[in-house]
PDB file of N, CA and C in Angstrom:
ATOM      1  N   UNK A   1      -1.451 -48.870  42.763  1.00  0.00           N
ATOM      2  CA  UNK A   1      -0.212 -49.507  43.097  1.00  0.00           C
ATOM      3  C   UNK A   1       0.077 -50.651  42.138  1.00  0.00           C
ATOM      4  N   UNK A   2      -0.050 -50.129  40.968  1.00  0.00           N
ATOM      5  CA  UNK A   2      -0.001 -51.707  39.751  1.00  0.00           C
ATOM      6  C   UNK A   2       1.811 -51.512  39.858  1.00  0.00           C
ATOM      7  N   UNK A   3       2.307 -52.897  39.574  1.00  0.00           N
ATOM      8  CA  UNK A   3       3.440 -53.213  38.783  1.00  0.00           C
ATOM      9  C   UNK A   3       4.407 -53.186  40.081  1.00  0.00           C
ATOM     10  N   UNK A   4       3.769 -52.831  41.268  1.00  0.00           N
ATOM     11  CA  UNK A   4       4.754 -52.939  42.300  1.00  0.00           C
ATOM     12  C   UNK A   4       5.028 -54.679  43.017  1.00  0.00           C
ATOM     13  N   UNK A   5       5.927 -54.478  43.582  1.00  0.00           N
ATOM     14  CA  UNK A   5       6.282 -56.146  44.313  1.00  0.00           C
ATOM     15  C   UNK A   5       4.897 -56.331  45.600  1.00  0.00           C
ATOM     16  N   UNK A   6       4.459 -55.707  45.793  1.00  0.00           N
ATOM     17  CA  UNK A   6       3.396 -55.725  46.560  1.00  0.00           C
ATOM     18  C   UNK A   6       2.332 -55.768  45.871  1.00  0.00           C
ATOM     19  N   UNK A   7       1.773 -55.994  45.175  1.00  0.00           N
ATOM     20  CA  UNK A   7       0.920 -55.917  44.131  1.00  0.00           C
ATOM     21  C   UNK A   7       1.201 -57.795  43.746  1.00  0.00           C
ATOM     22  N   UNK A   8       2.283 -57.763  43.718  1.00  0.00           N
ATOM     23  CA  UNK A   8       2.696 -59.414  42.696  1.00  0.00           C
ATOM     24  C   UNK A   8       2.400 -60.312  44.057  1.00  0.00           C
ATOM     25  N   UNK A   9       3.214 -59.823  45.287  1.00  0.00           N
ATOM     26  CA  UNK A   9       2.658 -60.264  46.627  1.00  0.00           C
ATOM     27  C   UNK A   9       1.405 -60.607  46.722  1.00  0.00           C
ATOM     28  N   UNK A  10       0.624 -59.456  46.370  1.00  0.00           N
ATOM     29  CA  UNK A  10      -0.950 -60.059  47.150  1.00  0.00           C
ATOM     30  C   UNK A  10      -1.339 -61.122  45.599  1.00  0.00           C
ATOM     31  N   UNK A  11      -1.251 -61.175  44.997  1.00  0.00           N
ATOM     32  CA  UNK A  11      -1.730 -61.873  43.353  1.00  0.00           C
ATOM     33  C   UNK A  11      -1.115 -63.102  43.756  1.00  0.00           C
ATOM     34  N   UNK A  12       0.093 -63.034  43.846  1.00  0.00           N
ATOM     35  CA  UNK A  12       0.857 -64.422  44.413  1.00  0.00           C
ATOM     36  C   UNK A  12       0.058 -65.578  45.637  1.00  0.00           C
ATOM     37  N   UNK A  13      -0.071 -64.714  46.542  1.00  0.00           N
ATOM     38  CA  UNK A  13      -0.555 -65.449  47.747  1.00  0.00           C
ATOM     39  C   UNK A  13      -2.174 -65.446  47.475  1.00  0.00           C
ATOM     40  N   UNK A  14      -2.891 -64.901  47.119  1.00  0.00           N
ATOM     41  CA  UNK A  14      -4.181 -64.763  46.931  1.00  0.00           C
ATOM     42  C   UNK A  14      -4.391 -66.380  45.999  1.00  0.00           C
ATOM     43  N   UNK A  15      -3.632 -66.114  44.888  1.00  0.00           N
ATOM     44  CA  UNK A  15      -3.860 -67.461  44.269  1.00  0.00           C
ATOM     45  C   UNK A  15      -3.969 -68.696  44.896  1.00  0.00           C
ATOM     46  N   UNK A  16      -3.645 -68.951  46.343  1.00  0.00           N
ATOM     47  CA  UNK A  16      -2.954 -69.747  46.935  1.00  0.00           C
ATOM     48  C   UNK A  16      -4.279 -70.142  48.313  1.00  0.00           C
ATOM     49  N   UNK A  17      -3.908 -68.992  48.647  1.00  0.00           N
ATOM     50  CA  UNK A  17      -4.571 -68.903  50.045  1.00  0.00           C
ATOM     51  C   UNK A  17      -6.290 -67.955  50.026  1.00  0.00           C
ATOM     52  N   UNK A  18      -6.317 -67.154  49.409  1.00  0.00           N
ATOM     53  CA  UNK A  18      -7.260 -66.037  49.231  1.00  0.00           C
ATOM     54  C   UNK A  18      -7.348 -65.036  49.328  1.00  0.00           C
ATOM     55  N   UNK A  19      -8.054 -64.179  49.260  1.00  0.00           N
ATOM     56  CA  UNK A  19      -7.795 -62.368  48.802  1.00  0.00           C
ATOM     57  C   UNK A  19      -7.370 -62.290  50.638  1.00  0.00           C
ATOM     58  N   UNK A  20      -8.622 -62.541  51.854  1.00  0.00           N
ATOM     59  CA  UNK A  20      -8.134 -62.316  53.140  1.00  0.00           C
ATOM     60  C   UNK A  20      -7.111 -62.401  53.724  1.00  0.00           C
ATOM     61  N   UNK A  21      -6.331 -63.723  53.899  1.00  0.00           N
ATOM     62  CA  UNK A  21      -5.099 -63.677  53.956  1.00  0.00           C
ATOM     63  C   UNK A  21      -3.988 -63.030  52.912  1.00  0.00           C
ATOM     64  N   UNK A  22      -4.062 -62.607  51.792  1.00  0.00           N
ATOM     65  CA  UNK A  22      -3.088 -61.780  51.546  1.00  0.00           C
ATOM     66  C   UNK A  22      -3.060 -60.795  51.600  1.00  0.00           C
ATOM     67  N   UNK A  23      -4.089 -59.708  51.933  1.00  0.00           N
ATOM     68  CA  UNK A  23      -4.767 -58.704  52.633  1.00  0.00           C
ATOM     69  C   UNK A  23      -3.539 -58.434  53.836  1.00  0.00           C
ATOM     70  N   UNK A  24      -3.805 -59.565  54.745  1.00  0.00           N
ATOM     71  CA  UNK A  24      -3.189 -59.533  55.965  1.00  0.00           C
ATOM     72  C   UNK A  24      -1.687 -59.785  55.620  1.00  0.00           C
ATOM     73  N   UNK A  25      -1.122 -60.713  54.844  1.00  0.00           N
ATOM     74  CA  UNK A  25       0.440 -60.627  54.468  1.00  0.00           C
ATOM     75  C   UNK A  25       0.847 -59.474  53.620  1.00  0.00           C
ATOM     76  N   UNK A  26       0.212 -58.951  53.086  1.00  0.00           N
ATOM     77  CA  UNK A  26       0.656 -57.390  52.197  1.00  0.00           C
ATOM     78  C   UNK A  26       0.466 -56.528  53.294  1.00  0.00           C
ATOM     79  N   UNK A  27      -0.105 -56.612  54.220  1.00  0.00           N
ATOM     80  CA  UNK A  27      -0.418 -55.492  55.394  1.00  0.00           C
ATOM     81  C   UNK A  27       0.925 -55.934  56.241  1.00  0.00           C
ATOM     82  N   UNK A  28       1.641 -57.013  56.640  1.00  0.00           N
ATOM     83  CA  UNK A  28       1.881 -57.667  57.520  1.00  0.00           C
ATOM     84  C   UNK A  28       3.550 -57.349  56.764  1.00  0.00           C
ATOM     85  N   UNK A  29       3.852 -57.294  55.578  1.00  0.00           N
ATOM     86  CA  UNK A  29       5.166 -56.421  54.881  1.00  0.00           C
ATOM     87  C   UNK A  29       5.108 -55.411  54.494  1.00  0.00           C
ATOM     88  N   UNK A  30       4.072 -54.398  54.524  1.00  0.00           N
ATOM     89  CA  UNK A  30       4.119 -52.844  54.552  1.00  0.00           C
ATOM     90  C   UNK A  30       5.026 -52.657  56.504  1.00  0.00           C
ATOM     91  N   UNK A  31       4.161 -53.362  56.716  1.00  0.00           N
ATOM     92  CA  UNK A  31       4.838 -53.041  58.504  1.00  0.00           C
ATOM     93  C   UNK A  31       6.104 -53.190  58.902  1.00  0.00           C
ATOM     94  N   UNK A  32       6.767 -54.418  58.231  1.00  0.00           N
ATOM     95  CA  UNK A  32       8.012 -54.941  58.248  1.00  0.00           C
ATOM     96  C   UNK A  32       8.852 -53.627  57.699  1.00  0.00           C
ATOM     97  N   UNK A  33       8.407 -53.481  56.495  1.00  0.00           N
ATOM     98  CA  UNK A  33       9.246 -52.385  55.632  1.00  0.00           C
ATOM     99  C   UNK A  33       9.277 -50.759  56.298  1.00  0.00           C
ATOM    100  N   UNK A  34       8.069 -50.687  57.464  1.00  0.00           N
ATOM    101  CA  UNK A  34       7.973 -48.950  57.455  1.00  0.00           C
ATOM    102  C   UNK A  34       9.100 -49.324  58.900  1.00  0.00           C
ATOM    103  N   UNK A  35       8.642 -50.292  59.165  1.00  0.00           N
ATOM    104  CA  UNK A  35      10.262 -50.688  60.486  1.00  0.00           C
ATOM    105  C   UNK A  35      11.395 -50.724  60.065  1.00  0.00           C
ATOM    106  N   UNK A  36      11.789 -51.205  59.184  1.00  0.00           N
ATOM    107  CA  UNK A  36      12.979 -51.141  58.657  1.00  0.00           C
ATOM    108  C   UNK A  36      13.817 -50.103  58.636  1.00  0.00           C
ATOM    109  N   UNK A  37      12.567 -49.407  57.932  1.00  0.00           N
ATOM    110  CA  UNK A  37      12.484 -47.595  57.067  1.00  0.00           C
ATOM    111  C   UNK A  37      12.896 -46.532  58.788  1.00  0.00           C
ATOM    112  N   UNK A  38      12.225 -46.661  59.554  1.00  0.00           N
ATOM    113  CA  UNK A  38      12.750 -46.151  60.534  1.00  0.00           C
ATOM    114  C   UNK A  38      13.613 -46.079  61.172  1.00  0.00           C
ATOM    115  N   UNK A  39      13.907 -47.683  61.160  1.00  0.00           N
ATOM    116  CA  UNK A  39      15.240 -48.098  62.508  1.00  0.00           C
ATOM    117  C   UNK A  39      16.178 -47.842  61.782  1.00  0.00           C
ATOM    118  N   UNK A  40      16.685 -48.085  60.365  1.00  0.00           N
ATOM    119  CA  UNK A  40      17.450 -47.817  59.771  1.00  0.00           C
ATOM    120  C   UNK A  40      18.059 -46.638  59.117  1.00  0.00           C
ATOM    121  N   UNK A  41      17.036 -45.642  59.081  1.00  0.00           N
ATOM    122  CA  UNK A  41      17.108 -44.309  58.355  1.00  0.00           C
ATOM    123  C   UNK A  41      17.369 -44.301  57.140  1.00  0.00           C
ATOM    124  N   UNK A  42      16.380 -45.103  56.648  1.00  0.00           N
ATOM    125  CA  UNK A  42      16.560 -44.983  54.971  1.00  0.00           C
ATOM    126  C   UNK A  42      15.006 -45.233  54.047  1.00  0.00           C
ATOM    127  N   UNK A  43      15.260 -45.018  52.619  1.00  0.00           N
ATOM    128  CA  UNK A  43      14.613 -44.646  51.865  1.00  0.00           C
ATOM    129  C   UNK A  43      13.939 -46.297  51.344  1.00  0.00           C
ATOM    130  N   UNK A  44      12.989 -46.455  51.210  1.00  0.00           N
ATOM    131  CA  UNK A  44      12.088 -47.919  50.522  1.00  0.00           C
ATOM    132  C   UNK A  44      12.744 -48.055  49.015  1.00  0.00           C
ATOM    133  N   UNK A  45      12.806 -48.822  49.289  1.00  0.00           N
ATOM    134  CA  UNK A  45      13.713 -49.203  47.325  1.00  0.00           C
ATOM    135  C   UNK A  45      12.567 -50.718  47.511  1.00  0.00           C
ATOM    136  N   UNK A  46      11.676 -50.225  46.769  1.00  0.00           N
ATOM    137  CA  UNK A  46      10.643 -51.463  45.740  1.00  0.00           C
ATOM    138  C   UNK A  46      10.911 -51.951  44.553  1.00  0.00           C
ATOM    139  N   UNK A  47      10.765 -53.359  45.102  1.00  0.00           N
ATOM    140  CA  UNK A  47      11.450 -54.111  43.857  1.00  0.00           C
ATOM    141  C   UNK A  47       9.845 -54.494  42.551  1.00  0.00           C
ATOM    142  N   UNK A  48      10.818 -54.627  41.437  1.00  0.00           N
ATOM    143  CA  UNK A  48       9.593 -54.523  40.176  1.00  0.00           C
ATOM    144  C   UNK A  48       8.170 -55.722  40.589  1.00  0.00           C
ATOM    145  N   UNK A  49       7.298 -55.331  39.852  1.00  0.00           N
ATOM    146  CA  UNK A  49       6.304 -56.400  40.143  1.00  0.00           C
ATOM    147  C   UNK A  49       6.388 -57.818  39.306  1.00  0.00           C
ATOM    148  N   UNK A  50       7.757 -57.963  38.755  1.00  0.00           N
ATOM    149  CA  UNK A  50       7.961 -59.403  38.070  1.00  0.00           C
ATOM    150  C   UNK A  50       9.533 -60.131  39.305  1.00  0.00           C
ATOM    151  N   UNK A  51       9.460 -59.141  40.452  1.00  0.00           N
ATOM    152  CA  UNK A  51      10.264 -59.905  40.971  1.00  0.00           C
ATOM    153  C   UNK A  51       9.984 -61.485  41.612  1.00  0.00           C
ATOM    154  N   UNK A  52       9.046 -61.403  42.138  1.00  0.00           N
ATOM    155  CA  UNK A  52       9.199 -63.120  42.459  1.00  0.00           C
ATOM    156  C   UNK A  52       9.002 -64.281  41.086  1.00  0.00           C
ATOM    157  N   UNK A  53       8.185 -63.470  40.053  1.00  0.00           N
ATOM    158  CA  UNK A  53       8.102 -64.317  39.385  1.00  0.00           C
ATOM    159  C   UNK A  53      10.027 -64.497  38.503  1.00  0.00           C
ATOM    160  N   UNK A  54      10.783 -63.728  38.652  1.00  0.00           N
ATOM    161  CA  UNK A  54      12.526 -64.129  38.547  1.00  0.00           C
ATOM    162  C   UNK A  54      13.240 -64.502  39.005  1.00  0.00           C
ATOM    163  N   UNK A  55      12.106 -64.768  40.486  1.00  0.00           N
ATOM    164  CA  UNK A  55      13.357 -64.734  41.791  1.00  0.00           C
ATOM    165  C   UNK A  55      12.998 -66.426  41.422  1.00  0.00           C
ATOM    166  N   UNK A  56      11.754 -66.821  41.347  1.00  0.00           N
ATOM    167  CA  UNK A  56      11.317 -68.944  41.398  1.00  0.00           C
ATOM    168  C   UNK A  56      11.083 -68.597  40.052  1.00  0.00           C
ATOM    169  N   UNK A  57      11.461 -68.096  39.079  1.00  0.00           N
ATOM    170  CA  UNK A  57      11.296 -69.287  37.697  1.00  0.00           C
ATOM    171  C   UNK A  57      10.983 -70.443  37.911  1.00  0.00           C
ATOM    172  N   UNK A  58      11.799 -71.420  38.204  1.00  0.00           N
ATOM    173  CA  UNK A  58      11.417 -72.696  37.895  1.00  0.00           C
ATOM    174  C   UNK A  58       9.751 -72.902  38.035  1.00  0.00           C
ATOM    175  N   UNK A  59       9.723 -72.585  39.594  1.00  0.00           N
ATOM    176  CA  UNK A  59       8.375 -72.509  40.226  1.00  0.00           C
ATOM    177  C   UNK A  59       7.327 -72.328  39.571  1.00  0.00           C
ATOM    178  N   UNK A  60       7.143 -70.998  39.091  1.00  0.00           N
ATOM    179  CA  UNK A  60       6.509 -70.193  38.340  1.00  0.00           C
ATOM    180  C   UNK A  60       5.971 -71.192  36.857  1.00  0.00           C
ATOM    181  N   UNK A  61       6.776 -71.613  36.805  1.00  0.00           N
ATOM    182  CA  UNK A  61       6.844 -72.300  35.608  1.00  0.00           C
ATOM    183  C   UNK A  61       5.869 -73.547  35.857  1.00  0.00           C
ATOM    184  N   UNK A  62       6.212 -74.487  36.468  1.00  0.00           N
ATOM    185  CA  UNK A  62       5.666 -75.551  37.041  1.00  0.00           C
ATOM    186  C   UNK A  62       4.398 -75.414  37.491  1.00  0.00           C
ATOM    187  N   UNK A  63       4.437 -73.976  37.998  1.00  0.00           N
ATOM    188  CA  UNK A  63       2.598 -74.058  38.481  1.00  0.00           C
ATOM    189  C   UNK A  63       1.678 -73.540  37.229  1.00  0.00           C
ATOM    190  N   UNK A  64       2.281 -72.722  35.967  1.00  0.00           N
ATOM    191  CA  UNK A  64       1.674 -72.668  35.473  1.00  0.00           C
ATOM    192  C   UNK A  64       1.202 -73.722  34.365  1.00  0.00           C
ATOM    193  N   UNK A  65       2.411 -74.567  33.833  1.00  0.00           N
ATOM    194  CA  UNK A  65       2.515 -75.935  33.114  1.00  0.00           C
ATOM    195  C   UNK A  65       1.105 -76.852  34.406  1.00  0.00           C
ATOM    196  N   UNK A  66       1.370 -76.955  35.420  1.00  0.00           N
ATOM    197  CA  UNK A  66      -0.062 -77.845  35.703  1.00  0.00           C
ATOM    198  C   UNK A  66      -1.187 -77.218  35.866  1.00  0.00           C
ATOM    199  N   UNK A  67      -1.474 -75.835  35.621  1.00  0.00           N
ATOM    200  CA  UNK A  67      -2.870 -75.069  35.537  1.00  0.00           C
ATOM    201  C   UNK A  67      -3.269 -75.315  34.346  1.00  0.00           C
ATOM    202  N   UNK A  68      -2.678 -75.557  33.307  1.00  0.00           N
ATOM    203  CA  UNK A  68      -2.741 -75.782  32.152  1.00  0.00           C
ATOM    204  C   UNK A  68      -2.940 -76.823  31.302  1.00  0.00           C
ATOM    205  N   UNK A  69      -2.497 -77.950  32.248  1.00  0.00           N
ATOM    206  CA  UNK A  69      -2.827 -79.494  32.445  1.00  0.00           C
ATOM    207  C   UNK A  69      -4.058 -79.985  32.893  1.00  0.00           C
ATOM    208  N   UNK A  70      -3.787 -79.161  33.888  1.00  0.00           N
ATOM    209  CA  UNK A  70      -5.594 -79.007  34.491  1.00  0.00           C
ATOM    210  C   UNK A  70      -6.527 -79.036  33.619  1.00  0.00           C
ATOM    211  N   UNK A  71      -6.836 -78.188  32.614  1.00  0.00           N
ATOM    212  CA  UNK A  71      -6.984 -78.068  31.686  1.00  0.00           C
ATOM    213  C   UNK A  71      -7.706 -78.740  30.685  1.00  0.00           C
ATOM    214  N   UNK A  72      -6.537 -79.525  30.538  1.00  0.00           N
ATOM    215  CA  UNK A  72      -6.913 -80.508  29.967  1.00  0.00           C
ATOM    216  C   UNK A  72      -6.028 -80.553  28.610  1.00  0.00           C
ATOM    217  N   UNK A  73      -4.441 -79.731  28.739  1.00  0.00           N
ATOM    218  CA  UNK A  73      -4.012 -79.422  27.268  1.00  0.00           C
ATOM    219  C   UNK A  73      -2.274 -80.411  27.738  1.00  0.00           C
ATOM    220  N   UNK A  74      -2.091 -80.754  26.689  1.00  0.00           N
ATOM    221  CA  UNK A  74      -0.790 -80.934  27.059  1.00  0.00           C
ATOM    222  C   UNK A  74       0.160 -79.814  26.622  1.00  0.00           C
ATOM    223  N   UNK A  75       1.242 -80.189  27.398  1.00  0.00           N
ATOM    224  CA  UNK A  75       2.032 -78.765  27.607  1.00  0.00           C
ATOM    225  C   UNK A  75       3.651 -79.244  27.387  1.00  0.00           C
ATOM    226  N   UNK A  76       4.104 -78.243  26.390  1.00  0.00           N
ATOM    227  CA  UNK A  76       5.789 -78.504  26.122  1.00  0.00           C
ATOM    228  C   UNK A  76       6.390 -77.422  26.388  1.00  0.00           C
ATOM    229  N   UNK A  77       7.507 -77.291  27.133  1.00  0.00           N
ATOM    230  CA  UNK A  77       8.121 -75.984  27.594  1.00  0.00           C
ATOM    231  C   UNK A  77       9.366 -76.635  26.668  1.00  0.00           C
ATOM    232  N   UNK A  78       9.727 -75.376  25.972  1.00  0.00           N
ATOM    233  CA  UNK A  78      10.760 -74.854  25.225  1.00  0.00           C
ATOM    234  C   UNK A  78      11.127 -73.343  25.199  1.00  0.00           C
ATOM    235  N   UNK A  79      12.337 -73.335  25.750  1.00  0.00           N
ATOM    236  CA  UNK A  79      12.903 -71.407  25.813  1.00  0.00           C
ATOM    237  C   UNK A  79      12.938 -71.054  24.311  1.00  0.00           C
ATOM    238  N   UNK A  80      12.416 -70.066  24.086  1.00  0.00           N
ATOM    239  CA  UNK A  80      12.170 -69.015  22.905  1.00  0.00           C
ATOM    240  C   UNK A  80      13.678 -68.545  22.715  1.00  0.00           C
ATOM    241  N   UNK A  81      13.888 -67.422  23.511  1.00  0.00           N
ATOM    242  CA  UNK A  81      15.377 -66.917  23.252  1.00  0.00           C
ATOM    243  C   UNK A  81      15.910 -66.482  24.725  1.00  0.00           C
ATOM    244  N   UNK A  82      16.787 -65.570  25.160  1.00  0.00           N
ATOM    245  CA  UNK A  82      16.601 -65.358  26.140  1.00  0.00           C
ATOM    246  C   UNK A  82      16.146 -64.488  27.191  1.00  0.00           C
ATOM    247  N   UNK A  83      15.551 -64.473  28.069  1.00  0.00           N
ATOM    248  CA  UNK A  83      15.002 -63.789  28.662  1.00  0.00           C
ATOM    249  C   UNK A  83      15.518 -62.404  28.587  1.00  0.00           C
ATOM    250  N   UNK A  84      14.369 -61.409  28.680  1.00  0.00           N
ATOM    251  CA  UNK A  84      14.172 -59.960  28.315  1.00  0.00           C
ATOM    252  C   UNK A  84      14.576 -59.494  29.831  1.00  0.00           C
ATOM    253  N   UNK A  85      15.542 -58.635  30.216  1.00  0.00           N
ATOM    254  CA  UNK A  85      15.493 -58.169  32.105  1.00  0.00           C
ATOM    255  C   UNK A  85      13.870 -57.515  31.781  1.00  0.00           C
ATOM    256  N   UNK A  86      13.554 -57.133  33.175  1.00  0.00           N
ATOM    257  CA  UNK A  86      12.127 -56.645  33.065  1.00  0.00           C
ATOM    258  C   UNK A  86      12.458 -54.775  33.836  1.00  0.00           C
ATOM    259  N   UNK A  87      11.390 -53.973  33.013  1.00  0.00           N
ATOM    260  CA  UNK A  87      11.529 -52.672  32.840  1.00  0.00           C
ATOM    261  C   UNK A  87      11.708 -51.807  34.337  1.00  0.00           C
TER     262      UNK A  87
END
């Protein structure tokens, strides 16, 4: 299941909280979604595995600029060109 939004889900929260609890929140939105999928009568449309990281840019950004600080490096954010949509 690489490259899916569930995939970026558990990587996301794992970083955060730990593999167990995101275990249980990736389990805990498969459920949400197969409800959906029923009550609604329709088909799962999965979003890419760079969606949250497009949806909080900023975020994304910020946590990685202080992992990096952490570090021990200093850090300059400057945009290259503009962002590529993702595949």
């Amino acid at each position: 299941m690489r490259g899916t939004s569930l995939t970026a889900q558990f990587r996301r929260i794992a970083a955060r909280r730990g593999k167990q609890r995101a275990i249980v929140a990736v389990g805990h939105s498969i459920l949400v979604s197969v409800y959906h999928m029923l009550a609604e009568e329709r088909d799962d449309a999965d979003l890419s595995g760079h969606f949250f990281d497009e949806r909080e840019r900023a975020l994304v950004q910020r946590r990685l600029v202080r992992r990096l600080e952490h570090l021990g490096l200093q850090v300059t954010v400057a945009p290259t060109q503009a962002p590529t949509p993702a595949a």
